[in-house]
Structure formats: C-alpha cells, structure tokens
PDB file of N, CA and C in Angstrom:
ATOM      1  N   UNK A   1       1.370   3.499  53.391  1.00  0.00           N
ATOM      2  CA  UNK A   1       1.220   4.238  52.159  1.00  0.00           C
ATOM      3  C   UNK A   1       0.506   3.347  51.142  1.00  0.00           C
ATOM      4  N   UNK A   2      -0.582   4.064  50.528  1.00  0.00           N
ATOM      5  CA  UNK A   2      -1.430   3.363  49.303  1.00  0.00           C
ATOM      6  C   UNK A   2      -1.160   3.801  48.255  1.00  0.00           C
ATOM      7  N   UNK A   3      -1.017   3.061  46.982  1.00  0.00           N
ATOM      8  CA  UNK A   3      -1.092   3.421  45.962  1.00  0.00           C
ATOM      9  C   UNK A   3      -2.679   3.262  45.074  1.00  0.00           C
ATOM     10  N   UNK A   4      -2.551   4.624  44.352  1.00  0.00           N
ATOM     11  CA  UNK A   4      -3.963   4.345  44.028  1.00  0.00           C
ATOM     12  C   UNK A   4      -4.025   3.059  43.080  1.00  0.00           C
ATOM     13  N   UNK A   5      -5.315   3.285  42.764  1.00  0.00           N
ATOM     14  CA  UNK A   5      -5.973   1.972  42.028  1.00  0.00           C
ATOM     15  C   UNK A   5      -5.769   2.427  40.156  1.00  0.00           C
ATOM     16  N   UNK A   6      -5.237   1.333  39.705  1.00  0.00           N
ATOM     17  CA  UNK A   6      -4.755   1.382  38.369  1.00  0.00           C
ATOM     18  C   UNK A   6      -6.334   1.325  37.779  1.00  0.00           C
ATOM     19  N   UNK A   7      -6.590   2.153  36.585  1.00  0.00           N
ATOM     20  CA  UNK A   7      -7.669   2.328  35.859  1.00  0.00           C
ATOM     21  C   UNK A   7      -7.972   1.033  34.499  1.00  0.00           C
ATOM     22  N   UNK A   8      -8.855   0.859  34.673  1.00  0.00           N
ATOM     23  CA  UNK A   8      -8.865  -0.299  32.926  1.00  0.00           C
ATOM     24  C   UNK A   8      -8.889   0.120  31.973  1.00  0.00           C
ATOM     25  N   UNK A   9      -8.532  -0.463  31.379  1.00  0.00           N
ATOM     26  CA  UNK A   9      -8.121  -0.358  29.725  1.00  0.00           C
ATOM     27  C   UNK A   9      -8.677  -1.324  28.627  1.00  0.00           C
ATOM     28  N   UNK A  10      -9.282  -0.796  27.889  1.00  0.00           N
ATOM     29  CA  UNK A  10      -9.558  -1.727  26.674  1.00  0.00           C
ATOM     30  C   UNK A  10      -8.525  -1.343  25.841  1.00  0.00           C
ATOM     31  N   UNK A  11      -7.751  -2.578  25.468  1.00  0.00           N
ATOM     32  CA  UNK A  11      -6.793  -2.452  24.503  1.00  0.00           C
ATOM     33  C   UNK A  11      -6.779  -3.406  23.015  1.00  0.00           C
ATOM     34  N   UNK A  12      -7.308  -2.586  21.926  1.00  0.00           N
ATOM     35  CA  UNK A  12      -7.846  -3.159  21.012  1.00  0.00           C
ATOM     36  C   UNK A  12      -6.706  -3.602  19.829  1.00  0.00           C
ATOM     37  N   UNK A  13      -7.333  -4.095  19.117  1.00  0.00           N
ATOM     38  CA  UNK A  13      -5.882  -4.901  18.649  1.00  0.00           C
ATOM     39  C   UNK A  13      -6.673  -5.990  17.347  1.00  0.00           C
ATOM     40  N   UNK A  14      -5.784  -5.714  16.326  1.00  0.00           N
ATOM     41  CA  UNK A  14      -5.880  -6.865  15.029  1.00  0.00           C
ATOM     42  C   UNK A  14      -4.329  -7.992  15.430  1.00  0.00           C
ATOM     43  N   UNK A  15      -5.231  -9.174  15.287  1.00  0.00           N
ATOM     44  CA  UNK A  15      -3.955 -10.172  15.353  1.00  0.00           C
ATOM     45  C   UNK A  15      -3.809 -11.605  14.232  1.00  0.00           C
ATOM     46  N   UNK A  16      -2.866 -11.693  13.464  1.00  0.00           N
ATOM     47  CA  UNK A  16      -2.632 -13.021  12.441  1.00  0.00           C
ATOM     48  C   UNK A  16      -1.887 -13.659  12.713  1.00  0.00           C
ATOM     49  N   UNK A  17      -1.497 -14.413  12.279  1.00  0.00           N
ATOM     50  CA  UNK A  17      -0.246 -15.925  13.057  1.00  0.00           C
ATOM     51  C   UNK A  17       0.532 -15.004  13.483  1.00  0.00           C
ATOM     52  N   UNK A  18       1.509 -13.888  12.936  1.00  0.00           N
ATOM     53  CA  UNK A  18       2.854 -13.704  13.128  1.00  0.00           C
ATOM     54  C   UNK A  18       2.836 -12.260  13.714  1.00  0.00           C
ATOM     55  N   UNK A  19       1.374 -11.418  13.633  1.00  0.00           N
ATOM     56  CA  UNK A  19       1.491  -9.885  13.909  1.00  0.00           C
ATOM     57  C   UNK A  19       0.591  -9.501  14.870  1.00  0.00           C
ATOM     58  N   UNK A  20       0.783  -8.923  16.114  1.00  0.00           N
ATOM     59  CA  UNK A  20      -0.207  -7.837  17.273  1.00  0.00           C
ATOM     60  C   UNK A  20      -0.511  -6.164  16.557  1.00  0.00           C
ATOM     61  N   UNK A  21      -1.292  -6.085  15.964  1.00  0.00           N
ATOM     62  CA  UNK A  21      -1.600  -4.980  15.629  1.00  0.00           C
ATOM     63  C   UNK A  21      -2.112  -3.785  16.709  1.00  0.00           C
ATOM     64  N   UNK A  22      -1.920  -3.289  17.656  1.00  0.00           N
ATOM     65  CA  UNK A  22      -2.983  -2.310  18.554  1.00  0.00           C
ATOM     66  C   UNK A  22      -3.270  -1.200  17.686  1.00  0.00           C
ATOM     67  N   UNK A  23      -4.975  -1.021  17.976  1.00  0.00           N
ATOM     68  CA  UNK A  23      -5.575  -0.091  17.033  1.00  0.00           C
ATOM     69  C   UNK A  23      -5.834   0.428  18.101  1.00  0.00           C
ATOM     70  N   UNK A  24      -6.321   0.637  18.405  1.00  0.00           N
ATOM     71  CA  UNK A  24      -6.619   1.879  19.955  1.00  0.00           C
ATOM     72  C   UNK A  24      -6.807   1.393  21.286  1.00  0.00           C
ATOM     73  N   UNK A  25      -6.728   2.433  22.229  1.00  0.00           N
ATOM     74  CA  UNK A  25      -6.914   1.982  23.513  1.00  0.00           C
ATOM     75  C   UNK A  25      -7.859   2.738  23.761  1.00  0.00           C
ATOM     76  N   UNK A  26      -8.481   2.459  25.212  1.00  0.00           N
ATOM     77  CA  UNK A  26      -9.697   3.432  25.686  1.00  0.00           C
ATOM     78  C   UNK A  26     -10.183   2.924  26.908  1.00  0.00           C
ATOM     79  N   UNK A  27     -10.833   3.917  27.428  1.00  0.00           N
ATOM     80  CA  UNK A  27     -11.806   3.133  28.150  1.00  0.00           C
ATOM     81  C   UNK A  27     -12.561   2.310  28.057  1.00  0.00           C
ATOM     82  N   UNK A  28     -13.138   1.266  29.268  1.00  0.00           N
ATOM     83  CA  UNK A  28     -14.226   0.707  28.848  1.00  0.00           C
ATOM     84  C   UNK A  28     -15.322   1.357  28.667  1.00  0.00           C
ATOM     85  N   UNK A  29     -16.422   0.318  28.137  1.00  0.00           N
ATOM     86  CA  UNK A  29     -17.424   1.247  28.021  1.00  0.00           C
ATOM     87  C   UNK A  29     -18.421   1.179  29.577  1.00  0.00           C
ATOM     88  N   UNK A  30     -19.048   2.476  29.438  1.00  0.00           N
ATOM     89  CA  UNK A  30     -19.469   2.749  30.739  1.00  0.00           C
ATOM     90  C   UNK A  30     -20.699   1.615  31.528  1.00  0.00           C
ATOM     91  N   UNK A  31     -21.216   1.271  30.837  1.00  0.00           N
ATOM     92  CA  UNK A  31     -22.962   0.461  31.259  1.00  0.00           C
ATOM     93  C   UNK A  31     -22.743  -1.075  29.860  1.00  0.00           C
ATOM     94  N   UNK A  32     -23.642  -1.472  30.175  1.00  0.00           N
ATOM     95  CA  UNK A  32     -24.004  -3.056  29.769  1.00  0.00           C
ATOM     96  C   UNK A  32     -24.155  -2.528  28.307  1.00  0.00           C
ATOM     97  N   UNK A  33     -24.936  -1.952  28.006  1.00  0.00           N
ATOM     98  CA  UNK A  33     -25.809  -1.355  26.627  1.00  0.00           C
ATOM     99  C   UNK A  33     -24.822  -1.060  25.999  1.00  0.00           C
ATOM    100  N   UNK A  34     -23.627   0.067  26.469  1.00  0.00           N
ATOM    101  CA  UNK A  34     -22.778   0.315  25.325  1.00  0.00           C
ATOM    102  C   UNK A  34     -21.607  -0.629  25.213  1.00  0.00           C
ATOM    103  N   UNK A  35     -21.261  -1.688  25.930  1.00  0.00           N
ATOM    104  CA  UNK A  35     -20.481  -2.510  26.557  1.00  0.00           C
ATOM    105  C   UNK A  35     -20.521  -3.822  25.548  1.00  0.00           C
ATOM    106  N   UNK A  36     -22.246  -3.582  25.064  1.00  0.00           N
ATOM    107  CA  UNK A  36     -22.818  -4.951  24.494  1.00  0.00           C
ATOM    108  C   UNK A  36     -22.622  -4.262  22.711  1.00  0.00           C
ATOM    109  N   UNK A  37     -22.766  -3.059  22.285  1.00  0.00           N
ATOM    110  CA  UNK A  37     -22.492  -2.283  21.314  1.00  0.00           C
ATOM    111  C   UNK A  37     -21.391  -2.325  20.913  1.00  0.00           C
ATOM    112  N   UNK A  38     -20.396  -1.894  21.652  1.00  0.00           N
ATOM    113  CA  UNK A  38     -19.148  -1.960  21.069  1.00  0.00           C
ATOM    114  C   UNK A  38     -18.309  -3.758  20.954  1.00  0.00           C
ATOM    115  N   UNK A  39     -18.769  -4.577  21.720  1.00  0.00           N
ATOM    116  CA  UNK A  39     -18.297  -5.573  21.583  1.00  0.00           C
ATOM    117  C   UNK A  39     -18.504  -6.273  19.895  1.00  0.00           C
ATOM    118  N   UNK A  40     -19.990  -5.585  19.793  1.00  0.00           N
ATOM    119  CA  UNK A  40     -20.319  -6.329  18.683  1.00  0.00           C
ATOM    120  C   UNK A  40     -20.029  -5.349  17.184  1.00  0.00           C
ATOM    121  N   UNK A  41     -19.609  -3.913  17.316  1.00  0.00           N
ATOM    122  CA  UNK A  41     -18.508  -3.086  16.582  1.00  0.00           C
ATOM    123  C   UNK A  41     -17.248  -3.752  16.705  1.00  0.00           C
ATOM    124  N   UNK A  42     -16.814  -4.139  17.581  1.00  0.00           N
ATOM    125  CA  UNK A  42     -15.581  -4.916  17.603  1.00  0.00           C
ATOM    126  C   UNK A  42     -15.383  -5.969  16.651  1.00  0.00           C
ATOM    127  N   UNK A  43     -16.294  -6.904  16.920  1.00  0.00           N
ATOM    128  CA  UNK A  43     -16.125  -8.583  16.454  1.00  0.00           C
ATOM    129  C   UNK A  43     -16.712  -7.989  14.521  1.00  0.00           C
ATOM    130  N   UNK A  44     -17.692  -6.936  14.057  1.00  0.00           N
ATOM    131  CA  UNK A  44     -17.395  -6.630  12.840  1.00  0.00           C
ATOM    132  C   UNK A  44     -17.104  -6.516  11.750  1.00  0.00           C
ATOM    133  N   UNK A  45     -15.681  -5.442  12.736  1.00  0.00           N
ATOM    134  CA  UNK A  45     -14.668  -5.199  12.548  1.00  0.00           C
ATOM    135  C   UNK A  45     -13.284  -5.987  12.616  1.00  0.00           C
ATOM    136  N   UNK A  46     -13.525  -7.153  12.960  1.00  0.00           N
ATOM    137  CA  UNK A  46     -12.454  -8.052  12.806  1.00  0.00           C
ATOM    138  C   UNK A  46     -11.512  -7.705  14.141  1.00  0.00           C
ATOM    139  N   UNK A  47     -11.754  -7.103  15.243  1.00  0.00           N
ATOM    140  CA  UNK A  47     -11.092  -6.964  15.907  1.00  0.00           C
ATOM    141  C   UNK A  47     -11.408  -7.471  17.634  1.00  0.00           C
ATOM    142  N   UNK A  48     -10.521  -7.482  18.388  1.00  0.00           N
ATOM    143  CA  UNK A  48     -10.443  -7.761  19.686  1.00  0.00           C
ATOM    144  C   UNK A  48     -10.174  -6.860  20.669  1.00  0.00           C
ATOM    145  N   UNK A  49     -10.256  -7.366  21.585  1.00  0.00           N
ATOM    146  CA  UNK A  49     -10.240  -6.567  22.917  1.00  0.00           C
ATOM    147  C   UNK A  49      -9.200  -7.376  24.087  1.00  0.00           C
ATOM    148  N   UNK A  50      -8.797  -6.987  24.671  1.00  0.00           N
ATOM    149  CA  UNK A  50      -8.207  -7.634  25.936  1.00  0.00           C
ATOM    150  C   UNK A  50      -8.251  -5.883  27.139  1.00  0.00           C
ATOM    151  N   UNK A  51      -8.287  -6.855  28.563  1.00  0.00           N
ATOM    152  CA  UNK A  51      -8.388  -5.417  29.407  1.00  0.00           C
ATOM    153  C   UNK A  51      -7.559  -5.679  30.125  1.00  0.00           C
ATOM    154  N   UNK A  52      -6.673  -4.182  30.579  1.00  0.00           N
ATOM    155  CA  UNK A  52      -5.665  -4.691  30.795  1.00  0.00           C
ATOM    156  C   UNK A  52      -5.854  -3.353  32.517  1.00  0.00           C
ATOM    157  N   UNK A  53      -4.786  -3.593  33.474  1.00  0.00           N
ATOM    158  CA  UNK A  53      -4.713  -2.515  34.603  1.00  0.00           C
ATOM    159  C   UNK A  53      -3.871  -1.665  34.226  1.00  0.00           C
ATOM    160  N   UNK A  54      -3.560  -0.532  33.917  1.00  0.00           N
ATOM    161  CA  UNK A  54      -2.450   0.025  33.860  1.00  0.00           C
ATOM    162  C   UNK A  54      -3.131   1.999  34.613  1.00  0.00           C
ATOM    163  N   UNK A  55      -1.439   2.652  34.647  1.00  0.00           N
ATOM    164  CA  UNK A  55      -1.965   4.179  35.298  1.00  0.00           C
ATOM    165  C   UNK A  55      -2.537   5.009  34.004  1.00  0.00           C
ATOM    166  N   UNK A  56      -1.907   4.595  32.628  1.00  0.00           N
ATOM    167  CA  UNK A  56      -2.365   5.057  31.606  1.00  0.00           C
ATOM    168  C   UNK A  56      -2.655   4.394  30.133  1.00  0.00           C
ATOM    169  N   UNK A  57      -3.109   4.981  29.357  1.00  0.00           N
ATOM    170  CA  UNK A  57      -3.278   4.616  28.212  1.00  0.00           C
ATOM    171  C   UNK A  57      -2.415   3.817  27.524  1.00  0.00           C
ATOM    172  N   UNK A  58      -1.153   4.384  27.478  1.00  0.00           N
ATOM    173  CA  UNK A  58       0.329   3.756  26.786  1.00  0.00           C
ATOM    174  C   UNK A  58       1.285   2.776  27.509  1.00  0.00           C
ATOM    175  N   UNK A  59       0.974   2.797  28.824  1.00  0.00           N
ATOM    176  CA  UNK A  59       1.221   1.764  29.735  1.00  0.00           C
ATOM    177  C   UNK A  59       0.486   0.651  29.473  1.00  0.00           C
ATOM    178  N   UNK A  60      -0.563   1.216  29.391  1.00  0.00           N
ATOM    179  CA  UNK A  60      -1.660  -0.649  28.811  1.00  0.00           C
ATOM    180  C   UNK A  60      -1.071  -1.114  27.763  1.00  0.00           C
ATOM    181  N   UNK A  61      -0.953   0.031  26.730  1.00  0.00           N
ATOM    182  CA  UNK A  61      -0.740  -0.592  25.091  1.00  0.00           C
ATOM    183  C   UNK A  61       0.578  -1.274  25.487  1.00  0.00           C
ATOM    184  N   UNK A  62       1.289  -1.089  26.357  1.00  0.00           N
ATOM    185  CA  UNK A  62       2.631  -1.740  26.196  1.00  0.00           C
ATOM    186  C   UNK A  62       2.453  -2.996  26.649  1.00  0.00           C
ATOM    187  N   UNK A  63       1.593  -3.263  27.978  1.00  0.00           N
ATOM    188  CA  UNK A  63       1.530  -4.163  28.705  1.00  0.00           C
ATOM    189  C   UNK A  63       1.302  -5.960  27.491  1.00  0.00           C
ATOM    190  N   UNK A  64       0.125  -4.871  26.809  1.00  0.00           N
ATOM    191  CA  UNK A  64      -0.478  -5.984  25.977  1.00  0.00           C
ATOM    192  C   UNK A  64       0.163  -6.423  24.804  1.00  0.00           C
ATOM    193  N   UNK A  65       1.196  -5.538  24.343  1.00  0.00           N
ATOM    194  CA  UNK A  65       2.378  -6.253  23.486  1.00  0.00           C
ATOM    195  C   UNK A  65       3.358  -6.944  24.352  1.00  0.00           C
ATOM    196  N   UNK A  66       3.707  -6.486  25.374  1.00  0.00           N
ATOM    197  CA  UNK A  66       4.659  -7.475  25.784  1.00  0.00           C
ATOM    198  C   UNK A  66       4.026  -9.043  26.572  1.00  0.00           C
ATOM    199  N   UNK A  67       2.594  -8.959  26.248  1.00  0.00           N
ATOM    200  CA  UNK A  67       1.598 -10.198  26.978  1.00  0.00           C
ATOM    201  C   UNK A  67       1.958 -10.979  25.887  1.00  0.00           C
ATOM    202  N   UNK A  68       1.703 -10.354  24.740  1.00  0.00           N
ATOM    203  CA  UNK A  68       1.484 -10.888  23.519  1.00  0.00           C
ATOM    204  C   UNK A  68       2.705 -12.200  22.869  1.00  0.00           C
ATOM    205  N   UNK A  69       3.422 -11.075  23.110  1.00  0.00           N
ATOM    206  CA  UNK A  69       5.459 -11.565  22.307  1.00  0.00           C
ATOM    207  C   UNK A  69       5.358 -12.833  23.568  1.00  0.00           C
ATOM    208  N   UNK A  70       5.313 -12.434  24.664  1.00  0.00           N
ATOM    209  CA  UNK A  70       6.090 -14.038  25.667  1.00  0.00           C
ATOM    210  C   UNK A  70       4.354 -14.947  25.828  1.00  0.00           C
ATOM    211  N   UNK A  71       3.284 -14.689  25.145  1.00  0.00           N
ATOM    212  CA  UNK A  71       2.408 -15.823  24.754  1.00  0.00           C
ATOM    213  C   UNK A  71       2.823 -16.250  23.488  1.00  0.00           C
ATOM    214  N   UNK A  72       3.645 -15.808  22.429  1.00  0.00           N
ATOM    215  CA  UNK A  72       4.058 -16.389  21.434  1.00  0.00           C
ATOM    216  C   UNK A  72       4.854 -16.989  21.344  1.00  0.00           C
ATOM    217  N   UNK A  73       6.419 -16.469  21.976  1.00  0.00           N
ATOM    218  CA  UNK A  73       7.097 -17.303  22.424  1.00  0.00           C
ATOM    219  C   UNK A  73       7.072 -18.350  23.046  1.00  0.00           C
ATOM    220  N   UNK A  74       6.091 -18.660  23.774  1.00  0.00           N
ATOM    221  CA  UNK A  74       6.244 -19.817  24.770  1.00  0.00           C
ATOM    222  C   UNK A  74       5.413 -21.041  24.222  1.00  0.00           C
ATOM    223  N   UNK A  75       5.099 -20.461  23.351  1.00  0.00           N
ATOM    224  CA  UNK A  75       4.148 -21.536  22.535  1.00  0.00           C
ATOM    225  C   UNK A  75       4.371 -22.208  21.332  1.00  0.00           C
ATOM    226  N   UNK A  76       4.833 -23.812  21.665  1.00  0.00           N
ATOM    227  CA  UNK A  76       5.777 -24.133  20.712  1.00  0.00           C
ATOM    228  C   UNK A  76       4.838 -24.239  19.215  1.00  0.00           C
ATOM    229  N   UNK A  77       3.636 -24.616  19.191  1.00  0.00           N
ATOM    230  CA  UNK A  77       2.894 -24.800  18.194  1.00  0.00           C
ATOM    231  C   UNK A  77       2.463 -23.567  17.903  1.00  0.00           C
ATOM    232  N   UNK A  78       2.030 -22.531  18.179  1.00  0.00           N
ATOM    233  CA  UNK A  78       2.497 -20.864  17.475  1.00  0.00           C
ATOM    234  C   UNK A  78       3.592 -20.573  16.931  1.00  0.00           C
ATOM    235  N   UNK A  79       4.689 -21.080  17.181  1.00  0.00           N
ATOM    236  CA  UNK A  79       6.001 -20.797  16.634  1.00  0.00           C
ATOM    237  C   UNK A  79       6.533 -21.597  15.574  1.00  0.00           C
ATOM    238  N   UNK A  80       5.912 -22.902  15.160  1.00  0.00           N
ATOM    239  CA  UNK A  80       5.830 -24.188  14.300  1.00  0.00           C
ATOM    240  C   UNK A  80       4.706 -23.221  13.537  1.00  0.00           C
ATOM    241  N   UNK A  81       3.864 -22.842  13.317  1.00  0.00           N
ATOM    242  CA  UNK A  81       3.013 -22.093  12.614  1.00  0.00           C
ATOM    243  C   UNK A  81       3.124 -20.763  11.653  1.00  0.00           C
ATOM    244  N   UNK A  82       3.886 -20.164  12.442  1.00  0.00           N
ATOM    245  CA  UNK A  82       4.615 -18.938  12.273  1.00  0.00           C
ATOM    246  C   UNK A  82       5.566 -19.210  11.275  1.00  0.00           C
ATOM    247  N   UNK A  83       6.902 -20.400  11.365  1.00  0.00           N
ATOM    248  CA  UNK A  83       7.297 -20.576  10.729  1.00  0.00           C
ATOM    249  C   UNK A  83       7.038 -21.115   9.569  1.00  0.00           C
ATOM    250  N   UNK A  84       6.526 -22.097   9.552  1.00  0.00           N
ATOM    251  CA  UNK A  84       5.682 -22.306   8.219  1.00  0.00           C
ATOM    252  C   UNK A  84       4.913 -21.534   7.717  1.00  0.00           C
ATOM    253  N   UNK A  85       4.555 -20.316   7.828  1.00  0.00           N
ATOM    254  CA  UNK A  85       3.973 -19.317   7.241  1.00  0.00           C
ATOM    255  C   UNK A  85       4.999 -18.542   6.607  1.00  0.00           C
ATOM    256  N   UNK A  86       5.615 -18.284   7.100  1.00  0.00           N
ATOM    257  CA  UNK A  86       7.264 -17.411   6.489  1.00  0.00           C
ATOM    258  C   UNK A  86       7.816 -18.235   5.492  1.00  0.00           C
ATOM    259  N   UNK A  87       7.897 -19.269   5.618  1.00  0.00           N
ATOM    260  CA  UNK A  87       8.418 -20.184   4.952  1.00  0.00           C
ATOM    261  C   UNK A  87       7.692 -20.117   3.742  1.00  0.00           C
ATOM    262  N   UNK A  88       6.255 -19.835   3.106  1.00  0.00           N
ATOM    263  CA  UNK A  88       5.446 -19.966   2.170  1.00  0.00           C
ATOM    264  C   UNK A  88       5.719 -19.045   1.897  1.00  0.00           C
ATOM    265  N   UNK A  89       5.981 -17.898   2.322  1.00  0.00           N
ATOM    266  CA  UNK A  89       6.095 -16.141   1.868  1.00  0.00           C
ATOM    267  C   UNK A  89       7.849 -16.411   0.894  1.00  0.00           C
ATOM    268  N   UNK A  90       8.895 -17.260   1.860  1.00  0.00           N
ATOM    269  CA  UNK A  90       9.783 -16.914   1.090  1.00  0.00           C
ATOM    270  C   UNK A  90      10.185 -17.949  -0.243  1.00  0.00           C
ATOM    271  N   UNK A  91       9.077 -18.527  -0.766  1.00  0.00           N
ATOM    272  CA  UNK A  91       9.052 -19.700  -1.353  1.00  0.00           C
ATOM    273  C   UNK A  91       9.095 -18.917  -3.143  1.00  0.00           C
ATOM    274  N   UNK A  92      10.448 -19.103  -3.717  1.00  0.00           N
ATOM    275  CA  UNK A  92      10.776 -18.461  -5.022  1.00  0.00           C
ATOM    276  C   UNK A  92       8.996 -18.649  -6.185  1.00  0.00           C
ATOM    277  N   UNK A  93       8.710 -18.078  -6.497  1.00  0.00           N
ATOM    278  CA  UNK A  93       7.484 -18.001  -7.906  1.00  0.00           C
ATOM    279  C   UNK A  93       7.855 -18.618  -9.403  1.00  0.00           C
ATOM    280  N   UNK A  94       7.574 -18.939  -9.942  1.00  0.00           N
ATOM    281  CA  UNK A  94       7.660 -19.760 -11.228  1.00  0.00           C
ATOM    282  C   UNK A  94       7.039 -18.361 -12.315  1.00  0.00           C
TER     283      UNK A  94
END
C-alpha cells in the first residue's frame, strides 16, 4: 500500500526575536519567472517563505509553527535575546 505524495507548500510568514507571524500559505509558484517574482514581492514586503510537505494547506501552516517554537527553544542564544527584549518592554518609564 502507497500513500500518495504530500503536495508543497509555501508557507509565508513575518518573524521578530520573539513572534512567527504566518501570513498565508499557497502554492508554489508554478515556473522560474513567477517563482523569481514573487520571491522578490516577498523580500519587499518584509516577508519569508519556508516550504514545507504537507496533505494540506493548514497542515503546513501548523507544521511551520511547530518548526518554529522547538528552533526557538533549542536555541540558547535566541532565548538570551528574547529575554532581554522583554526585559526592555517591562522596564518602568520616568
């Protein structure tokens, strides 16, 4: 028994020290030309891409938050970063 073949996913996404934003998912794009278009709509736009296998759309988006959280976690100097960023946010005003 075969299972079919999982489809790709572009799974787009704003990211800052502490937040994974996903802004949409989609297909890739079909040929080089629009492939080379949207990459550079992407970068813009301040945003990224990662591709991911999944059977659907919302299966990807999940995949790539949960890529996300245990690449953050595991990374002690992301997490030294993170905190010192919070740390400036909760810092009383004069």
């Amino acid at each position: 028994m075969s299972t079919p073949a999982e489809q790709q996913w572009w799974v787009i996404y704003r990211e800052t020290l502490i937040q994974f934003d996903i802004v949409a998912v989609e297909p890739p794009p079909g040929d080089e030309t629009a492939f080379d278009e949207r990459c550079a709509q992407l970068e813009a736009d301040g945003l990224s891409a990662c591709v991911v296998a999944a059977p659907d759309a919302d299966t990807a988006s999940d995949i790539a938050g949960r890529a996300w959280v245990e690449a953050f976690l595991s990374d002690p100097q992301r997490l030294a970063a993170a905190d010192a960023y919070l740390a400036t946010l909760n810092q009383p005003t004069n």
